[in-house]
PDB file of N, CA and C in Angstrom:
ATOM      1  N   UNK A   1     -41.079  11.163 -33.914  1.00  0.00           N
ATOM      2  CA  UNK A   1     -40.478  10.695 -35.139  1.00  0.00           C
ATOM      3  C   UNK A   1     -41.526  10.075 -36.056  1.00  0.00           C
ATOM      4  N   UNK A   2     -42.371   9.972 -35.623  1.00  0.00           N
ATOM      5  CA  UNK A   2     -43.421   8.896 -36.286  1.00  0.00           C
ATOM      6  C   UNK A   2     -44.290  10.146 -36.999  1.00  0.00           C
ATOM      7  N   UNK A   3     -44.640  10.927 -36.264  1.00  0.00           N
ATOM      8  CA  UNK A   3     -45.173  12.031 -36.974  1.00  0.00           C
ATOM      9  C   UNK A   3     -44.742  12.541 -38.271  1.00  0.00           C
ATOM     10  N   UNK A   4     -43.031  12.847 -38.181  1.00  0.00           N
ATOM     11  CA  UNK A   4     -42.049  13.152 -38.962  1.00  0.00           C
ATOM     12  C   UNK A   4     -42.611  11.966 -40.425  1.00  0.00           C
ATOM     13  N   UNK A   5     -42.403  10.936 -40.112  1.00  0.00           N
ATOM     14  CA  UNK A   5     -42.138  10.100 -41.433  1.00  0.00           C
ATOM     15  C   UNK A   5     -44.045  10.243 -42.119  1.00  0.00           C
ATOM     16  N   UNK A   6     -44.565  10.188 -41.223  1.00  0.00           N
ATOM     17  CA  UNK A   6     -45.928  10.381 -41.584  1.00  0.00           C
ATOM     18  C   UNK A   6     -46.537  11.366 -42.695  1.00  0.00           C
ATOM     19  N   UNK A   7     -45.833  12.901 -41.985  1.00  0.00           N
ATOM     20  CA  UNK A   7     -45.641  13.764 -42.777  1.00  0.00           C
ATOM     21  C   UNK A   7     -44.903  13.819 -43.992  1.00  0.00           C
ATOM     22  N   UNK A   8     -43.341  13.475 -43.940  1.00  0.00           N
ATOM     23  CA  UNK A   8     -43.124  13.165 -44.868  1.00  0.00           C
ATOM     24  C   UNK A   8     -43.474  12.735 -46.314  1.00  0.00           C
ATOM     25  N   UNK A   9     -44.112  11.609 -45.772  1.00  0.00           N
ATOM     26  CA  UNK A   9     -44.598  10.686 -47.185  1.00  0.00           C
ATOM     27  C   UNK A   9     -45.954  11.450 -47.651  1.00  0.00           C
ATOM     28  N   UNK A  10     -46.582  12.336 -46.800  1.00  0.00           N
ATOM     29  CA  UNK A  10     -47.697  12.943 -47.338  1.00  0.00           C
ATOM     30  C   UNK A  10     -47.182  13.747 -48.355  1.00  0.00           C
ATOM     31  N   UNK A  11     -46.104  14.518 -47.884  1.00  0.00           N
ATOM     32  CA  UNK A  11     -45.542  15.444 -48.421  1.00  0.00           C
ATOM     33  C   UNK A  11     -44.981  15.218 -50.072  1.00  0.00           C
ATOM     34  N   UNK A  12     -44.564  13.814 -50.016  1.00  0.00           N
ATOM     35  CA  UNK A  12     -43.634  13.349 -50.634  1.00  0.00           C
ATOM     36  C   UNK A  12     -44.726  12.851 -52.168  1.00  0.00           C
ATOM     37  N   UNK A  13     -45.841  12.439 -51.419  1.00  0.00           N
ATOM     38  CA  UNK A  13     -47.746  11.734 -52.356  1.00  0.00           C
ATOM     39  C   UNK A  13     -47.818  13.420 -52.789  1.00  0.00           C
ATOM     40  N   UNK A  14     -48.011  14.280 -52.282  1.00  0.00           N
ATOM     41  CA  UNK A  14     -48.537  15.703 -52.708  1.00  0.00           C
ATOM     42  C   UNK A  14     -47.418  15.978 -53.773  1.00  0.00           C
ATOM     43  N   UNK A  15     -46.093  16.329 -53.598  1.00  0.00           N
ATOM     44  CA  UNK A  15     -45.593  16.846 -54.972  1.00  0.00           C
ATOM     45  C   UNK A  15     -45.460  16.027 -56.033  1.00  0.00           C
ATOM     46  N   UNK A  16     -46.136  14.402 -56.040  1.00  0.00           N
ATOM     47  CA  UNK A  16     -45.758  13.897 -56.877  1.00  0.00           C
ATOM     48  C   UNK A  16     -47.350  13.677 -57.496  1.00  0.00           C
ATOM     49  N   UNK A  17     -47.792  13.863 -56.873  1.00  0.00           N
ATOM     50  CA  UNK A  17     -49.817  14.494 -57.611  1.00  0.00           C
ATOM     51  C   UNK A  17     -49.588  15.718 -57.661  1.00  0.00           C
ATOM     52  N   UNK A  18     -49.204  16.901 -57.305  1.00  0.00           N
ATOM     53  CA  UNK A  18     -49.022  17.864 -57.766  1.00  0.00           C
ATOM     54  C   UNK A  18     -48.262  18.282 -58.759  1.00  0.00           C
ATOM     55  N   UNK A  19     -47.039  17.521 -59.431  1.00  0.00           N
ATOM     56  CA  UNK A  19     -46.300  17.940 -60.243  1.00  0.00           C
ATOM     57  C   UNK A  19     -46.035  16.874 -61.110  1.00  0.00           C
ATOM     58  N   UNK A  20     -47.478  16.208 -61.217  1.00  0.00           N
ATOM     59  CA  UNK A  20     -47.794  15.630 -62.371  1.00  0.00           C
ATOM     60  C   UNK A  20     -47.597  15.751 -63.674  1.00  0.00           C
ATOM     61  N   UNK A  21     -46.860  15.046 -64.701  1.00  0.00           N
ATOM     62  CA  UNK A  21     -46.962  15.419 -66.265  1.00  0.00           C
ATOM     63  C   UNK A  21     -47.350  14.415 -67.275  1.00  0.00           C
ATOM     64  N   UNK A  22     -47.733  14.465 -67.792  1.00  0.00           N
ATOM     65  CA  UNK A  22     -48.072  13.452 -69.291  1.00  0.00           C
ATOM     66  C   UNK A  22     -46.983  12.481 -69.197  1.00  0.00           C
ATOM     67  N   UNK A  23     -46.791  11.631 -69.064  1.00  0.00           N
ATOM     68  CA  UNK A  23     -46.159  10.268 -69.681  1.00  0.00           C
ATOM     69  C   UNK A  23     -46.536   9.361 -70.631  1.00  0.00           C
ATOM     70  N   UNK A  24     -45.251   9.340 -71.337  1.00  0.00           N
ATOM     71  CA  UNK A  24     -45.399   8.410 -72.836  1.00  0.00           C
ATOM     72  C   UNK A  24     -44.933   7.253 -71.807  1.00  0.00           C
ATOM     73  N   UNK A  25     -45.913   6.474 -71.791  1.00  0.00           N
ATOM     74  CA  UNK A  25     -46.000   4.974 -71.116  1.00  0.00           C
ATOM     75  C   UNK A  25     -46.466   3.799 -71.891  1.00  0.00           C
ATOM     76  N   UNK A  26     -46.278   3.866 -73.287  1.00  0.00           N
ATOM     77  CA  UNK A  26     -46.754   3.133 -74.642  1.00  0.00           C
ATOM     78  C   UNK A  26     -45.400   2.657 -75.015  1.00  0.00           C
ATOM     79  N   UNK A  27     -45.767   0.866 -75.393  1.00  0.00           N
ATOM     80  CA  UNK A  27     -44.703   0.652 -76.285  1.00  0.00           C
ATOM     81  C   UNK A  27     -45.207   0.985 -77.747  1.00  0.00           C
ATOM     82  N   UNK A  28     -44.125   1.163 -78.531  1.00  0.00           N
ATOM     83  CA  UNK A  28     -44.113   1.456 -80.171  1.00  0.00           C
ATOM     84  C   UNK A  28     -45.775   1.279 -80.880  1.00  0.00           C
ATOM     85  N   UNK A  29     -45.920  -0.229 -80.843  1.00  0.00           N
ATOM     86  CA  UNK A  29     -47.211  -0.401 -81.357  1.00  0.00           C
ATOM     87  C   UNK A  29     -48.311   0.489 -80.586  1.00  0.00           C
ATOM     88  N   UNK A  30     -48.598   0.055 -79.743  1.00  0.00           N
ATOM     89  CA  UNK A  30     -49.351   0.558 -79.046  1.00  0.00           C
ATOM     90  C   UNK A  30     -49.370   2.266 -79.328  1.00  0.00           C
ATOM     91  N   UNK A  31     -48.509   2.675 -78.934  1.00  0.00           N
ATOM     92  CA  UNK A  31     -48.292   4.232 -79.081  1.00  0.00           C
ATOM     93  C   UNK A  31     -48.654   4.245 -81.138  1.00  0.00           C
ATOM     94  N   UNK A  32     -48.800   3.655 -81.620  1.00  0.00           N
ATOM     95  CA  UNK A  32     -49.105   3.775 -83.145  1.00  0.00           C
ATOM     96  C   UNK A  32     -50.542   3.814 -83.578  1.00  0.00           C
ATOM     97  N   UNK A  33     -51.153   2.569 -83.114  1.00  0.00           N
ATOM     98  CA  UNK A  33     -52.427   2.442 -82.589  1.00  0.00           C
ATOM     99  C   UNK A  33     -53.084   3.408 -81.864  1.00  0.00           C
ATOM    100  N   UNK A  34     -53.010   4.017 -80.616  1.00  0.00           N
ATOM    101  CA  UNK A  34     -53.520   5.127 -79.968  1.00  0.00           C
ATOM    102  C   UNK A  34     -53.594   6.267 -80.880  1.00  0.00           C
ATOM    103  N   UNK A  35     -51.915   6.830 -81.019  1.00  0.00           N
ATOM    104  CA  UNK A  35     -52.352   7.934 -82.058  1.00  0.00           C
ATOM    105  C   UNK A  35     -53.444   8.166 -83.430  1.00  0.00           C
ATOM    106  N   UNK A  36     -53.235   6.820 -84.540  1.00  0.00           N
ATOM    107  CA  UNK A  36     -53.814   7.100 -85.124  1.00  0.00           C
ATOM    108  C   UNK A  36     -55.592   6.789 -84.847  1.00  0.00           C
ATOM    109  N   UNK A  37     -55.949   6.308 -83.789  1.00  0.00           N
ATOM    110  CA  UNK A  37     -57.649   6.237 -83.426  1.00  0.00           C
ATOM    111  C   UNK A  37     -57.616   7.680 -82.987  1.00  0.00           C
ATOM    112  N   UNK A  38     -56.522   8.389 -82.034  1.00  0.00           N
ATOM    113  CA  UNK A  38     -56.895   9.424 -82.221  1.00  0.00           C
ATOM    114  C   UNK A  38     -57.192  10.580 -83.192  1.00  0.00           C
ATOM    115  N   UNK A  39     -56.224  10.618 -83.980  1.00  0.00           N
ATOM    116  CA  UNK A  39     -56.022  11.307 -85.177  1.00  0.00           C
ATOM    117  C   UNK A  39     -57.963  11.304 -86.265  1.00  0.00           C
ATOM    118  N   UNK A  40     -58.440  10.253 -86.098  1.00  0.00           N
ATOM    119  CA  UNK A  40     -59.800   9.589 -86.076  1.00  0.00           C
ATOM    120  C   UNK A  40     -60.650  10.071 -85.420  1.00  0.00           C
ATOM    121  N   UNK A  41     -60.628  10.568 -84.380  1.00  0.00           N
ATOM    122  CA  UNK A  41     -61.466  11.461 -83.545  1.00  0.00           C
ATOM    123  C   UNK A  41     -61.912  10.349 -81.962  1.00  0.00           C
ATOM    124  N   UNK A  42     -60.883   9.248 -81.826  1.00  0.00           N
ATOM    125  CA  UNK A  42     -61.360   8.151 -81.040  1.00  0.00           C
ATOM    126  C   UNK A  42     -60.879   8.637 -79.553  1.00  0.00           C
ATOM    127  N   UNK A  43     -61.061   8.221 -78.706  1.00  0.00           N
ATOM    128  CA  UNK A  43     -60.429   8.389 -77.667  1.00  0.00           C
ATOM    129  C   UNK A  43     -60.077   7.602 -76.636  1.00  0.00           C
ATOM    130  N   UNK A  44     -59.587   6.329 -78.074  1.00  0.00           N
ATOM    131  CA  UNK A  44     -58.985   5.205 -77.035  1.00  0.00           C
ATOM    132  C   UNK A  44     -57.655   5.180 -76.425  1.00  0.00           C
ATOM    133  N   UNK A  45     -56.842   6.080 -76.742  1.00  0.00           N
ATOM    134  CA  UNK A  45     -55.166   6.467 -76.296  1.00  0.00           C
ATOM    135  C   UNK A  45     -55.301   6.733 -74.921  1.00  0.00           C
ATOM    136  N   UNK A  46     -56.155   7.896 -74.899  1.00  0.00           N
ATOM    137  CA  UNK A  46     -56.324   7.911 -73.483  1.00  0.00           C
ATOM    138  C   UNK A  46     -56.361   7.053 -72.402  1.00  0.00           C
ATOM    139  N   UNK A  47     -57.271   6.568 -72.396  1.00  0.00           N
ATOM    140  CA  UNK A  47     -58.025   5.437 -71.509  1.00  0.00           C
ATOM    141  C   UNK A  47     -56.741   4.565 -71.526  1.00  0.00           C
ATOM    142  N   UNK A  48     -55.828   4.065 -72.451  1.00  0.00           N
ATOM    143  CA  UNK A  48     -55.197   2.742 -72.886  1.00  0.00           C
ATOM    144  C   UNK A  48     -53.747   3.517 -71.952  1.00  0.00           C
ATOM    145  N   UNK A  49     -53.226   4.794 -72.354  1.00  0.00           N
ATOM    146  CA  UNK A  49     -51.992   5.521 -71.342  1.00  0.00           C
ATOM    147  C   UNK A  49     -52.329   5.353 -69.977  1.00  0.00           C
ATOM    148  N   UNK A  50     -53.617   5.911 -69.573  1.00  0.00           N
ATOM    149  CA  UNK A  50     -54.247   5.954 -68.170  1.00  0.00           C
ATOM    150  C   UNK A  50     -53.791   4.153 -67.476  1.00  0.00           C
ATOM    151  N   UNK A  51     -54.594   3.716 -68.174  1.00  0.00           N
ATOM    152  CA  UNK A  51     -54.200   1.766 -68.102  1.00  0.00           C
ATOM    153  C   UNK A  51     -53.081   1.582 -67.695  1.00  0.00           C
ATOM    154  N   UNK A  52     -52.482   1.617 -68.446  1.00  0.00           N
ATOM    155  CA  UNK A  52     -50.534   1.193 -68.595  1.00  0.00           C
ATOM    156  C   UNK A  52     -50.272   1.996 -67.144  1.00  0.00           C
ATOM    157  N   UNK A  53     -50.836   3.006 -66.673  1.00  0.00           N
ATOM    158  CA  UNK A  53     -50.125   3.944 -65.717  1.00  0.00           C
ATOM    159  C   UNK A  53     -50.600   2.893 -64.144  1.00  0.00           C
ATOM    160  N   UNK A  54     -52.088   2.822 -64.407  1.00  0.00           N
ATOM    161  CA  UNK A  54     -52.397   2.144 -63.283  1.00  0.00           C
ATOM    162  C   UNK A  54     -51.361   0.425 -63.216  1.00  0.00           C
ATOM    163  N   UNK A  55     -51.287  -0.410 -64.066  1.00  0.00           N
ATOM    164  CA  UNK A  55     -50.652  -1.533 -64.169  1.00  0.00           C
ATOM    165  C   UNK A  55     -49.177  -1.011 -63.591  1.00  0.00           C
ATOM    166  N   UNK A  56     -48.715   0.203 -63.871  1.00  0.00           N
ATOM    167  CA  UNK A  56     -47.361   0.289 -63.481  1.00  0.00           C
ATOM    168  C   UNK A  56     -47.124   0.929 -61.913  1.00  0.00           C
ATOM    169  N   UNK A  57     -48.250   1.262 -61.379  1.00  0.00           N
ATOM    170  CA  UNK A  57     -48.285   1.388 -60.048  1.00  0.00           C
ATOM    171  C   UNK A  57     -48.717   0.722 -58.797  1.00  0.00           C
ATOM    172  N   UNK A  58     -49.371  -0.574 -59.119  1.00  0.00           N
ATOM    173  CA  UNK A  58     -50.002  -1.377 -58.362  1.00  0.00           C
ATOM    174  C   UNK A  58     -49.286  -2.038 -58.370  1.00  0.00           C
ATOM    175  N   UNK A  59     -48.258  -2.647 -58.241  1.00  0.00           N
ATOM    176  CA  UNK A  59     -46.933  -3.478 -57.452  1.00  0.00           C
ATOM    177  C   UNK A  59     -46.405  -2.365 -56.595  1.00  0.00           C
ATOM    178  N   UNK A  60     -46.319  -1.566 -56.882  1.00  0.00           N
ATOM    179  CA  UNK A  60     -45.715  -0.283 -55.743  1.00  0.00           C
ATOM    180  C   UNK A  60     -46.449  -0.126 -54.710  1.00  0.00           C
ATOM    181  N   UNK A  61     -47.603  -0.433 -54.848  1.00  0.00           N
ATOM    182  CA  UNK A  61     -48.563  -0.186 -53.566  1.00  0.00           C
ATOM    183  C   UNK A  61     -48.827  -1.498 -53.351  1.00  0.00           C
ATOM    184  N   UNK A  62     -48.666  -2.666 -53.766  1.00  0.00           N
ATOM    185  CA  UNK A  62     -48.481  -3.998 -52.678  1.00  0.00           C
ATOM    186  C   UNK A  62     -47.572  -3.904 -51.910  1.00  0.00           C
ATOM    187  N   UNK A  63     -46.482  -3.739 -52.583  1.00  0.00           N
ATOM    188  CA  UNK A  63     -45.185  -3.879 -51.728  1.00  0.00           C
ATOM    189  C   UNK A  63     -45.199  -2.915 -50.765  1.00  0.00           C
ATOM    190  N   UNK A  64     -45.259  -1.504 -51.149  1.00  0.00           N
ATOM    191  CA  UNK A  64     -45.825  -0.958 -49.738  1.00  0.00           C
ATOM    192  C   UNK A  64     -46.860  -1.334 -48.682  1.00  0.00           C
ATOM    193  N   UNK A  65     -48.263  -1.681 -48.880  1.00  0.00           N
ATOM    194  CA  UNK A  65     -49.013  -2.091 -48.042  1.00  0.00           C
ATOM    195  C   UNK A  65     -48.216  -3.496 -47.663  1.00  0.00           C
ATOM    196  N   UNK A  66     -47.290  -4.015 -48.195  1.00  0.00           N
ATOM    197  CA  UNK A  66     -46.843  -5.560 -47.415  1.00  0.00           C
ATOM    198  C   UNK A  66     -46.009  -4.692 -46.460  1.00  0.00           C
ATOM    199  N   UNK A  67     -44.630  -3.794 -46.869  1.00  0.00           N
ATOM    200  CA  UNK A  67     -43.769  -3.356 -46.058  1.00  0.00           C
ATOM    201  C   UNK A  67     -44.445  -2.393 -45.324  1.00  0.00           C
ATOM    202  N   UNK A  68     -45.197  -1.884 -44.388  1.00  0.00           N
ATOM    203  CA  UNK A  68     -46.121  -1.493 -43.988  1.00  0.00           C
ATOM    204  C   UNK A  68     -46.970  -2.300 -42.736  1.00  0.00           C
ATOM    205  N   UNK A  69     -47.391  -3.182 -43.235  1.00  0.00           N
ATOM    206  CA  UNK A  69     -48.117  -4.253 -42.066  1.00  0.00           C
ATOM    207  C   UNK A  69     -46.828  -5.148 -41.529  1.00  0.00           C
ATOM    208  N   UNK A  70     -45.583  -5.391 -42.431  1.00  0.00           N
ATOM    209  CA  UNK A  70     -44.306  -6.368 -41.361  1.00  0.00           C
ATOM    210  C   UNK A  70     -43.932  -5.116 -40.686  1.00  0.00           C
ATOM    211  N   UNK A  71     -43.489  -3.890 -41.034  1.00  0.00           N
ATOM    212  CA  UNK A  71     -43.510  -2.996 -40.198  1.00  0.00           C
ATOM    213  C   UNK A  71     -43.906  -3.138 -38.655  1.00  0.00           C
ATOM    214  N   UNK A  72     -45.467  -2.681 -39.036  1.00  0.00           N
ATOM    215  CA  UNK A  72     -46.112  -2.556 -37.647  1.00  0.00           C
ATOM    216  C   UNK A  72     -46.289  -3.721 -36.697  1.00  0.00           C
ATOM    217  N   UNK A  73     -45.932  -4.760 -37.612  1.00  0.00           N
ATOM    218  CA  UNK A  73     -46.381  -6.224 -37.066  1.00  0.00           C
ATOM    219  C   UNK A  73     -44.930  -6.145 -36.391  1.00  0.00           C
ATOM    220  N   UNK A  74     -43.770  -5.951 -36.948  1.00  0.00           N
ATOM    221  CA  UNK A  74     -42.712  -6.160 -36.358  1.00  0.00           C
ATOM    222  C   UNK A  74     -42.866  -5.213 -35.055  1.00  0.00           C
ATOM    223  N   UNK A  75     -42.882  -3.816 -34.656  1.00  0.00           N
ATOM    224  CA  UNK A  75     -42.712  -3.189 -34.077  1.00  0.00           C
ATOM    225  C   UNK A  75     -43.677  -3.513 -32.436  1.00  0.00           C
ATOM    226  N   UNK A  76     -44.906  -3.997 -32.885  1.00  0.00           N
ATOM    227  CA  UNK A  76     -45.534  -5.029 -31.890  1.00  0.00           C
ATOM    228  C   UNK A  76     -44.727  -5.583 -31.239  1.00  0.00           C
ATOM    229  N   UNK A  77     -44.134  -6.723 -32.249  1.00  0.00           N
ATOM    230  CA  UNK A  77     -43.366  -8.208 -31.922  1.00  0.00           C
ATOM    231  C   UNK A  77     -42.282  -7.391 -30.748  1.00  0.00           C
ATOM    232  N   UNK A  78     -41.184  -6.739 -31.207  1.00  0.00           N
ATOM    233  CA  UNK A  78     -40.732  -5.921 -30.580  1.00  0.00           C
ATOM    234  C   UNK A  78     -40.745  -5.131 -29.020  1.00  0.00           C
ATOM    235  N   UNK A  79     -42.356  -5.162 -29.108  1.00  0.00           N
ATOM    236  CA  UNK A  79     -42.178  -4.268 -27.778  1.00  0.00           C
ATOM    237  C   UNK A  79     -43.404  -5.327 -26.474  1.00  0.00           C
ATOM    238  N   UNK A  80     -43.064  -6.111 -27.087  1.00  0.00           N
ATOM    239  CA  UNK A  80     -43.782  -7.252 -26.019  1.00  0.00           C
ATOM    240  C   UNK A  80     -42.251  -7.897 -25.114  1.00  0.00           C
ATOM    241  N   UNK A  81     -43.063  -8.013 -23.751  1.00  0.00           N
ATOM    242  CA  UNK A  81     -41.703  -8.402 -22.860  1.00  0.00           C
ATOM    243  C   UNK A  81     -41.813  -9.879 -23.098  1.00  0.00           C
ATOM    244  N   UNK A  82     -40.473 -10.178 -22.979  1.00  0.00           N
ATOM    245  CA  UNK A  82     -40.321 -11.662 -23.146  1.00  0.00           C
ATOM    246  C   UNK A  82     -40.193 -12.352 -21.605  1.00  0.00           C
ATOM    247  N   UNK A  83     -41.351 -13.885 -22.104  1.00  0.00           N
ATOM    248  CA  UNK A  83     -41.612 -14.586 -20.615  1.00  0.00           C
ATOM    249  C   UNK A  83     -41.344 -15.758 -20.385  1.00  0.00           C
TER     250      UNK A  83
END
């Protein structure tokens, strides 16, 4: 079973890097600002979407790496005989 969920979530990381798309991840200003530096020939939109994307995924991967180590920590706790 452990294999199973293992796989899984690989599975689960691959179609979601694989079937990647552009996200408008800009509020109003921001998205106003980007465009027109681009429109300018700048290429600060980029970098600034990329940003916003990383800020919006790094609580997802604490909370996983936390639920993750109580996990295994639990499953320890668990299989120790009591004395």
């Amino acid at each position: 079973m452990n294999k199973t969920i293992i796989l899984l979530g690989l599975t689960v990381i691959l179609v979601l890097v694989v079937g990647q798309v552009d996200l408008i991840a800009q509020c109003p200003m921001c998205k106003l600002s980007a465009e027109s530096n681009l429109r300018d020939g700048g290429s600060a939109g980029k970098g600034l979407n990329t940003g916003i994307l990383y800020m919006f995924f790094l609580p997802y991967l604490i909370v996983g790496t936390l639920g993750y180590l109580w996990y295994k920590n639990r499953k320890n706790y668990d299989n120790e005989p009591n004395t």
